[in-house]
N, C-alpha and C. Protein backbone atom coordinates (compact mmCIF):
# COMPACT_ATOMS: atom_id res chain seq x y z
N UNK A 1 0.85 -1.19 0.00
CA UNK A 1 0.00 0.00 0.00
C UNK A 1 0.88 1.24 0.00
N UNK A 2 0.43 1.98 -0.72
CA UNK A 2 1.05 2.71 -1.40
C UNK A 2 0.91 3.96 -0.11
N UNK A 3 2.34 4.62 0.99
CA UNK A 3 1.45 5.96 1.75
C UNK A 3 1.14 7.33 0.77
N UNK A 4 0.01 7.85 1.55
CA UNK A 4 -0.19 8.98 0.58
C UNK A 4 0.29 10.09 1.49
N UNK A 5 0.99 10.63 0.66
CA UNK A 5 1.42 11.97 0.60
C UNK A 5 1.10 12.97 1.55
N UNK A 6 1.57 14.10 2.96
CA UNK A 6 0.28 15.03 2.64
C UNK A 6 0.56 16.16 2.76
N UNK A 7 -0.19 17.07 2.27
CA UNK A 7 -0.33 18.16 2.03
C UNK A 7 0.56 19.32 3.08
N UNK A 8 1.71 19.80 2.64
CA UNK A 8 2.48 20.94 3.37
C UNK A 8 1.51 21.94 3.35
N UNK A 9 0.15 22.19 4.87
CA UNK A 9 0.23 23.24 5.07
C UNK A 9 -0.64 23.52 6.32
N UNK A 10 -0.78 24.29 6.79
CA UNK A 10 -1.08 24.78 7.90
C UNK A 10 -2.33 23.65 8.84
N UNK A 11 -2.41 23.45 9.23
CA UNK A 11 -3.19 22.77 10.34
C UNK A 11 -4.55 22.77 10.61
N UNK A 12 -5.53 23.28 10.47
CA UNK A 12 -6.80 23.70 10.84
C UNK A 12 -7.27 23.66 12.28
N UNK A 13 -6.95 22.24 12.19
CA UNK A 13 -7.58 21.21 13.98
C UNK A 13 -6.76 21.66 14.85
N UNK A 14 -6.70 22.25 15.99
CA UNK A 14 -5.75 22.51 16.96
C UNK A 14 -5.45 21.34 17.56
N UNK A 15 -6.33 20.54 18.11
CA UNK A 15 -5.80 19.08 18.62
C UNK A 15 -4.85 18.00 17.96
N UNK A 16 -5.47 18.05 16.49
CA UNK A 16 -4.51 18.02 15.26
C UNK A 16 -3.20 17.87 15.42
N UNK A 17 -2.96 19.59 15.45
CA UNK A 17 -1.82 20.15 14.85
C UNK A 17 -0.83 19.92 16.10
N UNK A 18 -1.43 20.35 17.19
CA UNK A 18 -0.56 20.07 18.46
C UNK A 18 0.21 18.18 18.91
N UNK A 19 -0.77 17.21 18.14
CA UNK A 19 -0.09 16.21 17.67
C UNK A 19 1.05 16.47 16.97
N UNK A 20 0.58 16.96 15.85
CA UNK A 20 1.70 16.80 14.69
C UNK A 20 2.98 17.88 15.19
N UNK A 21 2.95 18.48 15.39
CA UNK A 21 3.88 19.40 16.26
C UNK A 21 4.81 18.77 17.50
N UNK A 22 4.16 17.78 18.38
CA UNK A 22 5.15 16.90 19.19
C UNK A 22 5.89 15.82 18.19
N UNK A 23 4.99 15.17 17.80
CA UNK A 23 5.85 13.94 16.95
C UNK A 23 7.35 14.59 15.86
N UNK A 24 6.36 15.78 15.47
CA UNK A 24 7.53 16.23 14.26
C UNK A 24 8.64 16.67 15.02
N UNK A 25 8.59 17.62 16.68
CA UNK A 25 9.64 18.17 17.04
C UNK A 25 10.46 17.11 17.20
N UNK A 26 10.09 15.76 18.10
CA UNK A 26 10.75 14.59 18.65
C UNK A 26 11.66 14.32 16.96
N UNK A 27 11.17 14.15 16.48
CA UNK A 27 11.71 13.12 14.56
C UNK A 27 13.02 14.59 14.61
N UNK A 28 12.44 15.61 14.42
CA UNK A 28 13.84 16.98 14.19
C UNK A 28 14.75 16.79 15.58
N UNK A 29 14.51 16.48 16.48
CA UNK A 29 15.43 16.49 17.24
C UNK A 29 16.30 15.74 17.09
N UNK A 30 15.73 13.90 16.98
CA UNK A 30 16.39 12.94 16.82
C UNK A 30 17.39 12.98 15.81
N UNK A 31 16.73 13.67 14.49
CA UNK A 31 18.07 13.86 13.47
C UNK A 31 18.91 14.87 14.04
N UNK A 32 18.34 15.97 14.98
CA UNK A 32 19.70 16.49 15.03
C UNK A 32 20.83 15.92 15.96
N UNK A 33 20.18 15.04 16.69
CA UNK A 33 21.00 14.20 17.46
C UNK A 33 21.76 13.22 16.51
N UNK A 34 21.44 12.49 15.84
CA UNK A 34 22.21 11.15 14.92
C UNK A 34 23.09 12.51 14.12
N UNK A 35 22.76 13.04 13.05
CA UNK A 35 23.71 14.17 12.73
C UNK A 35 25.08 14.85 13.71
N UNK A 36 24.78 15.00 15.03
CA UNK A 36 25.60 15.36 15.78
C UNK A 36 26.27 14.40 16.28
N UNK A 37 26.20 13.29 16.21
CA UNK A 37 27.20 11.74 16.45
C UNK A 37 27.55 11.08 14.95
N UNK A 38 26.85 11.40 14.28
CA UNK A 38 27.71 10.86 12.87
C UNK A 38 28.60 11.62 12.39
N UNK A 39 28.06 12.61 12.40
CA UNK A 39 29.27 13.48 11.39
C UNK A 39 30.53 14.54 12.75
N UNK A 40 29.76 14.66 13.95
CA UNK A 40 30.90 15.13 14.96
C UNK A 40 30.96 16.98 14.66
N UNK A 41 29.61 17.11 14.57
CA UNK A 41 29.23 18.17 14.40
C UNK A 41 28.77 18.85 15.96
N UNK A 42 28.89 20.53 16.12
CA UNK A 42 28.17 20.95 16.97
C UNK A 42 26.91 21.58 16.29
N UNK A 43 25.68 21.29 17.23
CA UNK A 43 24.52 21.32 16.45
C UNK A 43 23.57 22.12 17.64
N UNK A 44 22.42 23.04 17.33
CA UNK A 44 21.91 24.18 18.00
C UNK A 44 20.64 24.03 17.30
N UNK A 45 19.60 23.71 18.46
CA UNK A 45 18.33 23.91 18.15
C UNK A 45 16.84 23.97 18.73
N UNK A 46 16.74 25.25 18.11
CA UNK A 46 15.47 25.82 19.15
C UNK A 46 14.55 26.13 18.39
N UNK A 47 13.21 25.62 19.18
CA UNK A 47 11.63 25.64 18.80
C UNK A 47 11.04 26.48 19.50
N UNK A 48 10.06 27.43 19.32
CA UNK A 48 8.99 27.80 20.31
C UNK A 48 7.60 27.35 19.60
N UNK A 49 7.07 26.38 20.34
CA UNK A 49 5.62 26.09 20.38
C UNK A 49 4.63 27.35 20.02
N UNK A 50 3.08 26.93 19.47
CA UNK A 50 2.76 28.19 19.15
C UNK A 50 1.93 29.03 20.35
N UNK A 51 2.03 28.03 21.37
CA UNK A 51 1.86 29.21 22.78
C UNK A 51 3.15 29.17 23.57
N UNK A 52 4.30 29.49 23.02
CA UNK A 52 5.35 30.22 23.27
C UNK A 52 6.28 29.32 24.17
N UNK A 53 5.90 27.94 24.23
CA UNK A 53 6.50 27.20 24.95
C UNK A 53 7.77 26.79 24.59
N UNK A 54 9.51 26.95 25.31
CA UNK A 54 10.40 26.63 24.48
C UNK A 54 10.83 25.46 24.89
N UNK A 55 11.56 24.34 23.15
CA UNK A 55 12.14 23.07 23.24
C UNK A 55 13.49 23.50 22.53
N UNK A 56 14.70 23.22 23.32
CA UNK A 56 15.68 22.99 22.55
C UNK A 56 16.66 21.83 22.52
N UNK A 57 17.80 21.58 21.50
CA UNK A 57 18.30 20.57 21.80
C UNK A 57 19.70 20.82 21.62
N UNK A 58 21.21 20.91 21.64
CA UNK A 58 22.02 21.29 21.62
C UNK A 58 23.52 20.31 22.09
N UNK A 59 24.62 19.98 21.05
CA UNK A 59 25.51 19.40 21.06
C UNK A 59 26.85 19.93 20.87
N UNK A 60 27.87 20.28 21.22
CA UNK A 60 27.43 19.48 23.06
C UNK A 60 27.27 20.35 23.84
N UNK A 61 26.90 21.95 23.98
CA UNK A 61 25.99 22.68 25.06
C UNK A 61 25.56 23.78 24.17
N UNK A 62 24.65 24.54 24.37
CA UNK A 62 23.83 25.85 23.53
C UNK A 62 24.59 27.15 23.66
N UNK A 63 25.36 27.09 24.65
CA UNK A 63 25.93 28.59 24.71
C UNK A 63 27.21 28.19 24.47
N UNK A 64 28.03 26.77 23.63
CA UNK A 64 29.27 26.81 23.00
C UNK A 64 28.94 26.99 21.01
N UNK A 65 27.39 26.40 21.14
CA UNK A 65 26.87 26.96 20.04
C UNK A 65 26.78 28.15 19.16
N UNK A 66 26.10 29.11 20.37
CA UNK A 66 25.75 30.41 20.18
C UNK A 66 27.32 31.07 20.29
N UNK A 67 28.01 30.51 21.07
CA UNK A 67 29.56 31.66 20.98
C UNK A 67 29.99 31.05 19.57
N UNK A 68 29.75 30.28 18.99
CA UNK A 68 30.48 29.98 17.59
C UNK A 68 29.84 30.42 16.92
N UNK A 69 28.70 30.28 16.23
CA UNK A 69 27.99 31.33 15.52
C UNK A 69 28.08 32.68 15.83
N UNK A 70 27.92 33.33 16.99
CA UNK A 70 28.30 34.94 16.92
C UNK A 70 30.23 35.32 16.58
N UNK A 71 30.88 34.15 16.49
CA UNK A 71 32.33 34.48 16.38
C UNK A 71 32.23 34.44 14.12
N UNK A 72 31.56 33.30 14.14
CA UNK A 72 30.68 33.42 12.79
C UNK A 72 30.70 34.61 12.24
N UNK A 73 29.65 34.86 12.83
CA UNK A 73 28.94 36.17 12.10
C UNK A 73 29.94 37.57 11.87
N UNK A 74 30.60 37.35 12.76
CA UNK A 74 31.41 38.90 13.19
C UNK A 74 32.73 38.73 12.37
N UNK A 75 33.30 37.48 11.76
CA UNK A 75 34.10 36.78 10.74
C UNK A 75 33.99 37.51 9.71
N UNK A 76 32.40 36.74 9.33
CA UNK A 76 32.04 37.04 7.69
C UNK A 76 31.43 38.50 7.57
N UNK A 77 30.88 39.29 8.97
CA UNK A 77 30.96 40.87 8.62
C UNK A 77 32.14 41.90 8.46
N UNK A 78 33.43 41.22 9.30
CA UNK A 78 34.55 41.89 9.24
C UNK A 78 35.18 41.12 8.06
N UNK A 79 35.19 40.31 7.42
CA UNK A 79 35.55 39.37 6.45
C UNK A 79 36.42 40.78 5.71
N UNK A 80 36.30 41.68 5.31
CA UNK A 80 37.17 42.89 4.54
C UNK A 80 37.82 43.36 5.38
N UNK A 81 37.39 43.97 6.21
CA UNK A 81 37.65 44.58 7.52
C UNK A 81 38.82 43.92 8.59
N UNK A 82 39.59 44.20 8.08
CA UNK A 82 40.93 43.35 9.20
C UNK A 82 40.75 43.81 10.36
N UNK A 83 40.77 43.31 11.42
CA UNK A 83 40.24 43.59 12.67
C UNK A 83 42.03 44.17 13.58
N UNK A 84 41.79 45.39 14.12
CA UNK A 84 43.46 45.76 14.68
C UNK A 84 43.78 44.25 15.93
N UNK A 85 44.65 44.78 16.27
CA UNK A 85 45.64 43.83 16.47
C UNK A 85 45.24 43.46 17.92
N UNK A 86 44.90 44.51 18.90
CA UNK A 86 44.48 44.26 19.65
C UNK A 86 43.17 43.63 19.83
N UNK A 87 42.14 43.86 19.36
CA UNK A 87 40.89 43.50 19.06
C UNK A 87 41.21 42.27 18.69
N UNK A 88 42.03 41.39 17.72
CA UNK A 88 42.07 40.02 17.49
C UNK A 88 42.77 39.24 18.21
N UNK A 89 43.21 40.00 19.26
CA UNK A 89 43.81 38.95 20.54
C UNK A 89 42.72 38.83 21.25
N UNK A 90 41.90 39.91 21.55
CA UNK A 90 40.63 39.94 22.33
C UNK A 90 40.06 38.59 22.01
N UNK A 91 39.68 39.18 20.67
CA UNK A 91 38.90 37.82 20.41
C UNK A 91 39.18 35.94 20.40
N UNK A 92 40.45 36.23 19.99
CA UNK A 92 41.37 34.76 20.52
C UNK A 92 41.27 34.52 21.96
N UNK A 93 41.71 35.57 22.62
CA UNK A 93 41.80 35.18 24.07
C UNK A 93 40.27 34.56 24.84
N UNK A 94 39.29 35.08 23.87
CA UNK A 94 37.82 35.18 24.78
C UNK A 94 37.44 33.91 24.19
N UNK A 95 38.33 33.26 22.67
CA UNK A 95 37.36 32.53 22.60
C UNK A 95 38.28 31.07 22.60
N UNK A 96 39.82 30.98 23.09
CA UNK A 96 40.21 30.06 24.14
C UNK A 96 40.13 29.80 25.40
N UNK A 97 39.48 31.25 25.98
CA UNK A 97 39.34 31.30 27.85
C UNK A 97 37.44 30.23 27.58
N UNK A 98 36.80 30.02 26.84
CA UNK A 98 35.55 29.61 26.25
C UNK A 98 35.93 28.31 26.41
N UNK A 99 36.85 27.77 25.38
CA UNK A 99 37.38 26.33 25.33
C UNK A 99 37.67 25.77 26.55
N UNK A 100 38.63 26.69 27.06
CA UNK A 100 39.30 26.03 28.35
C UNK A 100 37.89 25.84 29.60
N UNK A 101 37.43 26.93 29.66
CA UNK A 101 35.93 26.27 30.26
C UNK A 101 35.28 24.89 30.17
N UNK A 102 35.18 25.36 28.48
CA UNK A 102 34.09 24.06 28.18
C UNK A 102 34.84 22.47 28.31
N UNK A 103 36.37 22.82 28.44
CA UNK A 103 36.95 21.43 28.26
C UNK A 103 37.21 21.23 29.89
N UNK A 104 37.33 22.62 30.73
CA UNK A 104 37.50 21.75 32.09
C UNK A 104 35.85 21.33 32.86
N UNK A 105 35.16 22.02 32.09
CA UNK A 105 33.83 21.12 32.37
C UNK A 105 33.25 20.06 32.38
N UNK A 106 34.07 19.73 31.03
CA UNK A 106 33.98 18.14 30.16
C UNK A 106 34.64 17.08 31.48
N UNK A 107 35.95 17.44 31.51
CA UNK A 107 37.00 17.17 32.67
C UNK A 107 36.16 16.68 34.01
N UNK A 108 35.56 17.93 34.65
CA UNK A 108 34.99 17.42 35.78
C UNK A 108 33.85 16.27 35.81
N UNK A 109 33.20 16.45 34.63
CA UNK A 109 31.91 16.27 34.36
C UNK A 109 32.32 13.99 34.11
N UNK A 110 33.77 14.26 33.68
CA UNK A 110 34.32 13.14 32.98
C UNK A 110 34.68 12.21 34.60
N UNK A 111 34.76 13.08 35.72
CA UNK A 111 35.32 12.97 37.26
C UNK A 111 33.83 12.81 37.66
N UNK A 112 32.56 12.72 37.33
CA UNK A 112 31.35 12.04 38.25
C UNK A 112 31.26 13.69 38.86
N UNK A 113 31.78 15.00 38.58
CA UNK A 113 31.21 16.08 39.14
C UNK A 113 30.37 16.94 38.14
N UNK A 114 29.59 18.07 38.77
CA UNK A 114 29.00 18.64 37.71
C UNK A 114 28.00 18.02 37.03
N UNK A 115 26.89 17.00 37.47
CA UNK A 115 26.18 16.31 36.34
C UNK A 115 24.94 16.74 36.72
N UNK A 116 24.43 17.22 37.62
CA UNK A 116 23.27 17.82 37.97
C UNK A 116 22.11 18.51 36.81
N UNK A 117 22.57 18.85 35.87
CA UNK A 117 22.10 19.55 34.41
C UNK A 117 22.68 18.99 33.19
N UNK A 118 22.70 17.60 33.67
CA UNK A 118 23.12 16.90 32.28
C UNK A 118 22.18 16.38 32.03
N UNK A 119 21.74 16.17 30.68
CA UNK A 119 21.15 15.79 29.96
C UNK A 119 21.14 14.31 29.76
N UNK A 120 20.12 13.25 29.53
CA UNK A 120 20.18 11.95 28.85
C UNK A 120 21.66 11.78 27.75
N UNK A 121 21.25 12.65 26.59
CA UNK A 121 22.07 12.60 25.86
C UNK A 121 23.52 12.92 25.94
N UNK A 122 23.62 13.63 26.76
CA UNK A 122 25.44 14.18 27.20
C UNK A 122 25.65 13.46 28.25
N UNK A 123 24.92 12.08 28.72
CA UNK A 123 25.39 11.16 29.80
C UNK A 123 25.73 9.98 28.92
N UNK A 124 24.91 9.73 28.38
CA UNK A 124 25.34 9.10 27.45
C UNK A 124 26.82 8.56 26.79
N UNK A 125 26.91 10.26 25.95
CA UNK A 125 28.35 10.18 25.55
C UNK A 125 29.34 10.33 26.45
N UNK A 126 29.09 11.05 27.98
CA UNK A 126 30.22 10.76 28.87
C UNK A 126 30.44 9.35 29.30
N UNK A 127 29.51 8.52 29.18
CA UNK A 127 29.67 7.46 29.36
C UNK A 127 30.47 6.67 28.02
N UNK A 128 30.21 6.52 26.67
CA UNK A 128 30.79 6.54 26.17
C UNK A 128 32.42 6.57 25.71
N UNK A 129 32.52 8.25 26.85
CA UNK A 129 34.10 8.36 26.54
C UNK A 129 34.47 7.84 27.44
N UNK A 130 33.92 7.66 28.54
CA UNK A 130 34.70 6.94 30.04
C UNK A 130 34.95 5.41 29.73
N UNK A 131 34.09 5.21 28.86
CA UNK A 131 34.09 3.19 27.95
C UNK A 131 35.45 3.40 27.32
N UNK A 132 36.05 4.18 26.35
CA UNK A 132 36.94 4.32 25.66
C UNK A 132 37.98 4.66 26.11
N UNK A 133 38.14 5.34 27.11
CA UNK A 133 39.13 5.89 28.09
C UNK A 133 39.79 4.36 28.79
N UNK A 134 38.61 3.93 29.29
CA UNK A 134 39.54 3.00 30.15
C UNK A 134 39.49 1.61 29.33
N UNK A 135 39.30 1.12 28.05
CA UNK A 135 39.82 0.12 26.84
C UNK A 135 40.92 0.62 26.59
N UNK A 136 41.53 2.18 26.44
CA UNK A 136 42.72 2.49 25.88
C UNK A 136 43.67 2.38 27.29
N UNK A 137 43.04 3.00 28.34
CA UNK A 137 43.99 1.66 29.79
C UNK A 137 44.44 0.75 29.86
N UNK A 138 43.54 0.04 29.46
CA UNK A 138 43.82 -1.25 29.72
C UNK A 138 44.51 -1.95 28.74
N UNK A 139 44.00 -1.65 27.55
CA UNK A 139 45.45 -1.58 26.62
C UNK A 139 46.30 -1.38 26.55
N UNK A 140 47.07 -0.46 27.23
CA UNK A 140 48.40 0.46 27.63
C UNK A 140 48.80 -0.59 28.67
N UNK A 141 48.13 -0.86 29.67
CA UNK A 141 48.33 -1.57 30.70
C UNK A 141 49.25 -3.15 30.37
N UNK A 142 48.45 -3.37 29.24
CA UNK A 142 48.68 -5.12 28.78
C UNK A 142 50.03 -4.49 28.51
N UNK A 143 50.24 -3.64 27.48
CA UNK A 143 51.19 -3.12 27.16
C UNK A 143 52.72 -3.24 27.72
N UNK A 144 52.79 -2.24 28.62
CA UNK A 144 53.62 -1.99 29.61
C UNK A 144 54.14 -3.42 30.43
N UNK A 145 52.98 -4.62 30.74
CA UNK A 145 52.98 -5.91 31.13
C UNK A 145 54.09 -6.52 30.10
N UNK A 146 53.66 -6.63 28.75
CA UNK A 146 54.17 -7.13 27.98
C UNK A 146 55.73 -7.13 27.63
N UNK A 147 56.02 -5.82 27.88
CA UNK A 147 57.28 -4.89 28.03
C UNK A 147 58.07 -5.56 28.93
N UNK A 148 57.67 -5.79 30.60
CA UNK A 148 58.36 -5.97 31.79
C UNK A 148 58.91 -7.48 31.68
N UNK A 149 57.56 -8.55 30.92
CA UNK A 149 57.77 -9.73 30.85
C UNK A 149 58.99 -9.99 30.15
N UNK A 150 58.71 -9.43 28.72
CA UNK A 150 60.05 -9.01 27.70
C UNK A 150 61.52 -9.31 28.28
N UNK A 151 61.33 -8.17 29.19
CA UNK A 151 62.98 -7.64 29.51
C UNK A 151 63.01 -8.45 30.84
N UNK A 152 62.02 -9.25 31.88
CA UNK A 152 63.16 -10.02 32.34
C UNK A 152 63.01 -11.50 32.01
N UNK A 153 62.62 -11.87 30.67
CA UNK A 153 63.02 -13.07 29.76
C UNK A 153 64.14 -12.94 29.57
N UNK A 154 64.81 -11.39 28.89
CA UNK A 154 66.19 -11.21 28.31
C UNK A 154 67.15 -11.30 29.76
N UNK A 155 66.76 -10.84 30.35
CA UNK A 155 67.90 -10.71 32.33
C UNK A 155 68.20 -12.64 32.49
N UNK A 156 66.55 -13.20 32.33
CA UNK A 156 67.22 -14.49 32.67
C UNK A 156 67.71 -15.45 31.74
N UNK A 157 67.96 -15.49 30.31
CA UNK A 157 68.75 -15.97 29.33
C UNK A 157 69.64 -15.14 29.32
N UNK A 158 70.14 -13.47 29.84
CA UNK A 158 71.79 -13.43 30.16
C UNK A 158 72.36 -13.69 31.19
N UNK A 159 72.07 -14.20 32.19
CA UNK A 159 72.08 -14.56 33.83
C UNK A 159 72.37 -16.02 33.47
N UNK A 160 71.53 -16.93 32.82
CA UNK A 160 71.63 -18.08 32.50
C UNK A 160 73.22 -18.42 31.13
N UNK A 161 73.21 -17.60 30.59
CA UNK A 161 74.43 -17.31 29.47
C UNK A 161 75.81 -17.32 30.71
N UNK A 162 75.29 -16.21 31.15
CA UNK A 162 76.84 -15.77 32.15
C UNK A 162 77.01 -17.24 33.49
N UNK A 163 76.12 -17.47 33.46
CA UNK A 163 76.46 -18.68 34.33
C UNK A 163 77.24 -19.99 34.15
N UNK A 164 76.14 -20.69 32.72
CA UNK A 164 76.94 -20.77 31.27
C UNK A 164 78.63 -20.72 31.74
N UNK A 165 79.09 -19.75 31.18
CA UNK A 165 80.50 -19.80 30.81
C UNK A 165 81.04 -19.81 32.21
N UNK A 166 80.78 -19.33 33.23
CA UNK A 166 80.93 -19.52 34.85
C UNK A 166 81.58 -20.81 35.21
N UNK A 167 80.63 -21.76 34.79
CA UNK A 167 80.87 -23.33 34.85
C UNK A 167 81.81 -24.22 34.28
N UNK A 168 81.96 -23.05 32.60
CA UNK A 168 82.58 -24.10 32.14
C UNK A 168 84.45 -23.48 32.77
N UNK A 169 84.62 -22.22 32.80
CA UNK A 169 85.44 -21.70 33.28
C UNK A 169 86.10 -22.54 34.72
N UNK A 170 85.05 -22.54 35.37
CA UNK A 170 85.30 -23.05 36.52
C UNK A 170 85.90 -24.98 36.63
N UNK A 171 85.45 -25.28 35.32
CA UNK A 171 85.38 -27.03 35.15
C UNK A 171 87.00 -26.85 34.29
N UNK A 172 87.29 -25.45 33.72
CA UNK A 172 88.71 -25.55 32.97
C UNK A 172 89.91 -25.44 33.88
N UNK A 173 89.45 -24.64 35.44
CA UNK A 173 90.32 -24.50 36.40
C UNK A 173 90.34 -25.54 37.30
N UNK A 174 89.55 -26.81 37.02
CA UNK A 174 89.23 -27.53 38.44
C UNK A 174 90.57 -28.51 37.55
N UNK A 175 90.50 -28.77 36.35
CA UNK A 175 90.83 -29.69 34.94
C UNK A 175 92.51 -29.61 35.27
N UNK A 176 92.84 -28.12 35.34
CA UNK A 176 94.03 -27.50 35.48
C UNK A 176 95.35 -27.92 36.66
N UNK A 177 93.82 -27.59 37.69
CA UNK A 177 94.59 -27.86 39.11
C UNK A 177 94.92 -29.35 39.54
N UNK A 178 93.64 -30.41 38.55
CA UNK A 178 94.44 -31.80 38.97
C UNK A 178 95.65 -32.30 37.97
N UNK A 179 95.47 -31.53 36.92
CA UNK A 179 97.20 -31.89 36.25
C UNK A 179 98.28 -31.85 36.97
N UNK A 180 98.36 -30.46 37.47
CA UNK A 180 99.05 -29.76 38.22
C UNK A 180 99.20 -30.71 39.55
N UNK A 181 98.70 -30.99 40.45
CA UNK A 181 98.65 -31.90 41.23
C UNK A 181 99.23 -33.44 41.00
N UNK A 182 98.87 -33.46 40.16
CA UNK A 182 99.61 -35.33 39.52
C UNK A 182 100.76 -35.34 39.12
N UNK A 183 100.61 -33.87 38.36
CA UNK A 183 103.06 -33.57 37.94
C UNK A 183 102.91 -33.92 39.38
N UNK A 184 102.56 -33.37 40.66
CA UNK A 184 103.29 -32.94 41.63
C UNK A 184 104.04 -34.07 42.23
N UNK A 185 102.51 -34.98 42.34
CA UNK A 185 102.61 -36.33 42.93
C UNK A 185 103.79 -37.10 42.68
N UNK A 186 103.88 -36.99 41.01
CA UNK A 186 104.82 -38.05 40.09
C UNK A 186 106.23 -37.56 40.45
N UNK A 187 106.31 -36.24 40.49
CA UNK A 187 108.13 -35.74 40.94
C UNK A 187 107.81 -36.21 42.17
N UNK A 188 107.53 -35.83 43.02
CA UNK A 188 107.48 -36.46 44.79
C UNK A 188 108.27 -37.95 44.62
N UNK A 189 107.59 -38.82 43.97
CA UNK A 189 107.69 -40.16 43.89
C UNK A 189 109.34 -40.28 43.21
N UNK A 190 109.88 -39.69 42.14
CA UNK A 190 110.80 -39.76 41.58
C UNK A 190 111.83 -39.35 42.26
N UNK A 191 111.89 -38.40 43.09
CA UNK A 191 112.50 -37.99 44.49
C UNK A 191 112.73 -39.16 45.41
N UNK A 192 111.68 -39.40 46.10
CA UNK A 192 111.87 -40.39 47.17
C UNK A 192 112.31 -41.79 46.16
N UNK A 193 111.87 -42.09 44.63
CA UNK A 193 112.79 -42.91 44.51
C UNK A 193 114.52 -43.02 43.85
N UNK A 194 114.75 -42.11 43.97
CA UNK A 194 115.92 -41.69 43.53
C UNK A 194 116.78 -41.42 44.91
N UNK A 195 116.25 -41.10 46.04
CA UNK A 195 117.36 -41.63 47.13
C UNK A 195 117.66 -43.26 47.77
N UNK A 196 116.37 -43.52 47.78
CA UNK A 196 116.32 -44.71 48.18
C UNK A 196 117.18 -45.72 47.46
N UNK A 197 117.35 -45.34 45.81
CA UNK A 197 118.52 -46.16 45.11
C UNK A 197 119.51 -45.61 44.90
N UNK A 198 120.18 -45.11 45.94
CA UNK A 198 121.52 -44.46 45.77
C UNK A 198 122.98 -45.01 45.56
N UNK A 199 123.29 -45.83 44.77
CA UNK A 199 124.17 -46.29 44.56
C UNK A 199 125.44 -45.65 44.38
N UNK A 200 126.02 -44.12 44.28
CA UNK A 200 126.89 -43.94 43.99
C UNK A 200 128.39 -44.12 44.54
N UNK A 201 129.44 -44.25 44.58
CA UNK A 201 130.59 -44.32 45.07
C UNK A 201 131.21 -43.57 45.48
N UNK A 202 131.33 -43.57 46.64
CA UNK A 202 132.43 -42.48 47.54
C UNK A 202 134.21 -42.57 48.05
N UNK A 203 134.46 -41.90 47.80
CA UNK A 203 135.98 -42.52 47.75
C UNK A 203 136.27 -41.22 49.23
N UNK A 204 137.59 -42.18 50.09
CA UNK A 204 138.04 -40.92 51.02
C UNK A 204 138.09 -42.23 51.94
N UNK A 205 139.18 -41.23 53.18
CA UNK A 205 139.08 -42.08 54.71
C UNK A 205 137.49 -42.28 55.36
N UNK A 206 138.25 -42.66 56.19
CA UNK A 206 136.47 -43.34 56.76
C UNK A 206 136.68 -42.13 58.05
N UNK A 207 135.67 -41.17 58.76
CA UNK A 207 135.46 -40.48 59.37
C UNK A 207 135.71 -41.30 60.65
N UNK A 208 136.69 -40.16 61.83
CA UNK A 208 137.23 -40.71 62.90
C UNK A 208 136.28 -41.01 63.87
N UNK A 209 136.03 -42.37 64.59
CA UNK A 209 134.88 -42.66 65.39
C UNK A 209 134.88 -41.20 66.67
C-alpha cells in the first residue's frame, strides 16, 4: 500500500496540529541528534511552540553553540575589515578562555562532578568516553605488562648465558689444578725414589769414630 502523501500546510484542527507538532519536534530532534554523532558536528536547536513554549536541543551545550555562531557572524561581517591587532587577541583570548571552560567542564563532568544539568544525551556520551578511556587503559596496561615480561626473559637468558660460561670456566680451572697436582705427585715419587737407590761411590778415609 502505497502511503499517501500530505499536504504541506497549515493545520486547521488545533488538537490536530498540536499532535503533529510533538511527533515532528521529537523526529527533528532525533536527526539532530544522529547528525551530531555521525558526522561530529556541533549542532543548536530551538523551537517555540505556538503558545510560546520553548524546546531545545544542543551538542554538546547551547551557549558553545551560540559563541560559535556569533564568532561566525562577526568573521564574515569583518571578512574585509581586518580587525586591529588588539581587538584580534581579544577575540582569541575570549574565545580560548571559552574552550578552556568548556573542556575543564567536560574534565569534571568526565570525574562524576558537575552532572546535575546533564542531559540523557550528554550522559550518554560521557559514558561513552569513560568506555573508551579505560579500553585504551587497559590496553596500555597489557602493554607496559608485555614490556616488563620481555625484559626479564632477556635478564634471565643473560644470567643463564653468564652462568653458562661460569661453569665451564670453573670445570677448565678444576681440569688444570688436577694436572698440576699429579706432575706434583709423580716428581714427589721420583725424588723419594731416587734416594732410596743411591748407589753412587764415595771414595776418602772413613770419618774418625
Amino acid at each position: 500500500m502505497v502511503r499517501q502523501k500530505i499536504e504541506i500546510k497549515k493545520i486547521e484542527n488545533l488538537t490536530a496540529r498540536q499532535v503533529t507538532f510533538s511527533k515532528r519536534r521529537r523526529g527533528v530532534f532525533k536527526k539532530a541528534k544522529e547528525l551530531s554523532t555521525l558526522c561530529d558536528v556541533d549542532v543548536g536547536l530551538v523551537v517555540f511552540s505556538a503558545t510560546g513554549k520553548l524546546f531545545h536541543y544542543a551538542s554538546p551545550s547551547m551557549e558553545g553553540v551560540i559563541a560559535k555562531h556569533n564568532m561566525y557572524s562577526e568573521s564574515v561581517e569583518n571578512e574585509h575589515q581586518p580587525l586591529p591587532t588588539v581587538q584580534r587577541e581579544s577575540v582569541t583570548c575570549a574565545a580560548l578562555t571559552k574552550e578552556l571552560a568548556d573542556k575543564s567542564q567536560e574534565l569534571r563532568q568526565l570525574k562524576g562532578e558537575d552532572l546535575e544539568e546533564v542531559g540523557m544525551a550528554e550522559l550518554i556520551k560521557l559514558e561513552k568516553l569513560i568506555e573508551g578511556g579505560l579500553r585504551r587503559v587497559a590496553r596500555k596496561k597489557v602493554e607496559i605488562l608485555m614490556e616488563q615480561v620481555n625484559l626479564l626473559k632477556k635478564q634471565e637468558a643473560k644470567l643463564m648465558e653468564e652462568n653458562s660460561e661460569l661453569k665451564q670456566r670453573s670445570e677448565i680451572v678444576h681440569s688444570s689444578e688436577s694436572v698440576t697436582s699429579g706432575c706434583c705427585m709423580l716428581l714427589d715419587n721420583l725424588r723419594d725414589n731416587h734416594k732410596i737407590s743411591d748407589t753412587t761411590l764415595k771414595l776418602g778415609l772413613p770419618f774418625p769414630n
